[in-house]
N, C-alpha and C. Protein backbone atom coordinates (compact mmCIF):
# COMPACT_ATOMS: atom_id res chain seq x y z
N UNK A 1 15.60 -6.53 7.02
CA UNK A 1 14.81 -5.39 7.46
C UNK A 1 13.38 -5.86 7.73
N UNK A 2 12.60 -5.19 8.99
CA UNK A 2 11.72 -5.80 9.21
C UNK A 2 10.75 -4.36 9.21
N UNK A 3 9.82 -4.30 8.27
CA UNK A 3 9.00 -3.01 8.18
C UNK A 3 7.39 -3.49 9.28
N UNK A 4 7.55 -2.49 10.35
CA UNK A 4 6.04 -2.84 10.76
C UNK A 4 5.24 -1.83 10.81
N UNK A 5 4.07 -2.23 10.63
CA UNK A 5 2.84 -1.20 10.27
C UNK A 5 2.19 -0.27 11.47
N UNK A 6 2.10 0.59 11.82
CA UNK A 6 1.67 1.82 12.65
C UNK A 6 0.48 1.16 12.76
N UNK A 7 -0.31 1.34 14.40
CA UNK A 7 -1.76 1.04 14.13
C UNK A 7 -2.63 2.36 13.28
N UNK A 8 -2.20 4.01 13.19
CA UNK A 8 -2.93 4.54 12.62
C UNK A 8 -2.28 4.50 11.01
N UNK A 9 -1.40 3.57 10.45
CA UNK A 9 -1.32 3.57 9.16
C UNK A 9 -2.19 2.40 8.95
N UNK A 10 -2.62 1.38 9.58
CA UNK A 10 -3.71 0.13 9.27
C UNK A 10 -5.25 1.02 9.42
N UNK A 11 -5.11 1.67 10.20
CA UNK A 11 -6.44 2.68 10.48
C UNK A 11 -6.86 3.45 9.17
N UNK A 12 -6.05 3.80 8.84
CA UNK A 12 -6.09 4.78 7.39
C UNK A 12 -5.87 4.08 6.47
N UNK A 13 -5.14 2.89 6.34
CA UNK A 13 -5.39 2.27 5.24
C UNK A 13 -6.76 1.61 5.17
N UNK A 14 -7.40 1.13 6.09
CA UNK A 14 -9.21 0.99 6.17
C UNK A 14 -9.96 1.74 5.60
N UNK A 15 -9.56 3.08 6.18
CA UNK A 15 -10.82 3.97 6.26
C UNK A 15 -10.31 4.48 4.85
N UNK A 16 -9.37 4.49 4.22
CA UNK A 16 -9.86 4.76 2.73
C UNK A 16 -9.96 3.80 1.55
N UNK A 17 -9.80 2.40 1.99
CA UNK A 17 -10.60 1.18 1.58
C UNK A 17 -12.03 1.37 1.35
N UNK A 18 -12.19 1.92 2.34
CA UNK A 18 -13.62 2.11 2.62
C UNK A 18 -14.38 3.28 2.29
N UNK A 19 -13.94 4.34 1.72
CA UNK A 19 -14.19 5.49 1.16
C UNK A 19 -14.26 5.16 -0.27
N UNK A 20 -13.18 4.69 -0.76
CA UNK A 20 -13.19 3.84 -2.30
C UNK A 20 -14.17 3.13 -2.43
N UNK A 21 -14.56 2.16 -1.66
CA UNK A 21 -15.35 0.91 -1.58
C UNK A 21 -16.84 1.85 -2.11
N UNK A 22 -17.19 2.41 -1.67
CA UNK A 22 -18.40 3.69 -2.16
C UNK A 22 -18.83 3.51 -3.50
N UNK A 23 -17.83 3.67 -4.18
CA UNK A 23 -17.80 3.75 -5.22
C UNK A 23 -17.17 2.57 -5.97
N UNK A 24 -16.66 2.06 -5.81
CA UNK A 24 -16.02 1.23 -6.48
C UNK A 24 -15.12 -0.09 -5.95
N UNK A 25 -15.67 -1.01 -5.07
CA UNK A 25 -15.36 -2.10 -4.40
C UNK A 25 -13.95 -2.69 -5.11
N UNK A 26 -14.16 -2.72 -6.00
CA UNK A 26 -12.61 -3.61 -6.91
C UNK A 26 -11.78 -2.23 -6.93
N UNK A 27 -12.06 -1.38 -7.14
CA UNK A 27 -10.67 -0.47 -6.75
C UNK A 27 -10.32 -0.21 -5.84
N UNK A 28 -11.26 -0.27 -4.65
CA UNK A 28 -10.84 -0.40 -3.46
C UNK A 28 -9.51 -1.48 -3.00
N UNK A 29 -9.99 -3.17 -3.15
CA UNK A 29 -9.08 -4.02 -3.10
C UNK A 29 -7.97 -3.76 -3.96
N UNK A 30 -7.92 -3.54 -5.22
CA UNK A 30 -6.81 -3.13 -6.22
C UNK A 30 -5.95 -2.65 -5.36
N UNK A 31 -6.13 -1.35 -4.50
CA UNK A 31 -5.90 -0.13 -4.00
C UNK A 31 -4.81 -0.89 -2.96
N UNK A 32 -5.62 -1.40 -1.72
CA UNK A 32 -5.42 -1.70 -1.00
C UNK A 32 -4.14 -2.90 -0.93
N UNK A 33 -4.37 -4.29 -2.32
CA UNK A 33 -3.78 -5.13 -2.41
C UNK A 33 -2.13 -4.61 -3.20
N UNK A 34 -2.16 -3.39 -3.94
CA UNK A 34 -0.65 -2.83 -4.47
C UNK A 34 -0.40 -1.69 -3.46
N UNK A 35 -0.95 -1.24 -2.32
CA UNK A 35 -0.22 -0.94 -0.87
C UNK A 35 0.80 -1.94 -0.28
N UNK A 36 -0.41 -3.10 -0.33
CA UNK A 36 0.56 -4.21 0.64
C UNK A 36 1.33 -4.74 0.03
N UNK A 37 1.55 -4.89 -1.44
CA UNK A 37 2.54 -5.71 -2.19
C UNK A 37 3.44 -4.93 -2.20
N UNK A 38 3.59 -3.66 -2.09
CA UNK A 38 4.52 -2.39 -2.44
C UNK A 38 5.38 -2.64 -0.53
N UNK A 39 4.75 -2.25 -0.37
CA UNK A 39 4.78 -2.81 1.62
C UNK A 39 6.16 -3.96 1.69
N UNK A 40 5.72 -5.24 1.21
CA UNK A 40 6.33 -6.26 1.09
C UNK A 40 7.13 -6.66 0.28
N UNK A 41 7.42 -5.60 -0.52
CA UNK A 41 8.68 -5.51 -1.68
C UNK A 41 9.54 -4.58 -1.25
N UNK A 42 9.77 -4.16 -0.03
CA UNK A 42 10.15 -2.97 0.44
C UNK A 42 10.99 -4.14 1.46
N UNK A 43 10.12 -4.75 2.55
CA UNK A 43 10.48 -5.76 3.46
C UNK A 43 11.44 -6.63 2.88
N UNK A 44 11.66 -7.01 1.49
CA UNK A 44 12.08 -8.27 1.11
C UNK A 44 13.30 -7.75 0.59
N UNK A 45 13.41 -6.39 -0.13
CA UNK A 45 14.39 -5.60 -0.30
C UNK A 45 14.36 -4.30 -0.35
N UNK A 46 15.24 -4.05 1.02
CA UNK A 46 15.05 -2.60 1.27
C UNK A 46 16.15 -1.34 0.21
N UNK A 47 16.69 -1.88 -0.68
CA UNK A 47 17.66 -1.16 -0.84
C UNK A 47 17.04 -0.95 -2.50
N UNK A 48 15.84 -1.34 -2.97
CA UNK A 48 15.26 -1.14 -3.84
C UNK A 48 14.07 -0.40 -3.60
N UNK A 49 14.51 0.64 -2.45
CA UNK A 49 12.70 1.82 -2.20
C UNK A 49 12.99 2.38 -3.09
N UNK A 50 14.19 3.09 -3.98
CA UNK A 50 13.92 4.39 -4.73
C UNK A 50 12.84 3.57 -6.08
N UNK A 51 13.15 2.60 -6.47
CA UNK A 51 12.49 2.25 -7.22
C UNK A 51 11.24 2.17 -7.02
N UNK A 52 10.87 1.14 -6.16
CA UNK A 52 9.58 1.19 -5.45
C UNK A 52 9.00 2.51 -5.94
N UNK A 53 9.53 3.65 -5.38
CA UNK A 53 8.86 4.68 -5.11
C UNK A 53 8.60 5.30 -6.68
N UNK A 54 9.62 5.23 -7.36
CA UNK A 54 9.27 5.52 -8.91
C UNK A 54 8.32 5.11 -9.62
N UNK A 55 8.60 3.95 -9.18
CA UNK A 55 7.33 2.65 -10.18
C UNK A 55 5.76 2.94 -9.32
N UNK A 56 5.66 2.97 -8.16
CA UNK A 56 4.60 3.87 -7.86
C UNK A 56 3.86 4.86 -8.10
N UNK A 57 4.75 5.73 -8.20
CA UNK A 57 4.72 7.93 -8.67
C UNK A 57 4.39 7.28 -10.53
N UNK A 58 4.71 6.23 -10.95
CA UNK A 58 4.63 5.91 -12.33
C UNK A 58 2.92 5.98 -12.86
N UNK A 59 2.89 4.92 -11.94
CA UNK A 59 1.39 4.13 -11.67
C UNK A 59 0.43 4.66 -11.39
């Protein structure tokens, strides 16, 4: 499975990088860096989203 990114989901994932960033630069990246790892655990195995999505809604 090959997941690719929307240009307005890279758009919005910026612009609230950058809304975070305001306030709080390392939660911003935090933020941003367990998007894309979540992203790429999805790509690597797709048949483990429900989890994904649990362990997320957890978090």
């Amino acid at each position: 499975m090959q997941i690719k990114w929307l240009k307005t989901a890279l758009l919005d994932l910026d612009d609230e990088a950058a809304y975070i960033t305001r306030n709080n630069p390392r939660a911003a990246a935090l933020t941003v860096k367990r998007i894309t790892q979540t992203i790429e655990l999805l790509n690597q195995r797709p048949l483990r989203a429900d989890l994904v999505e649990l362990r997320t809604l957890e978090n």
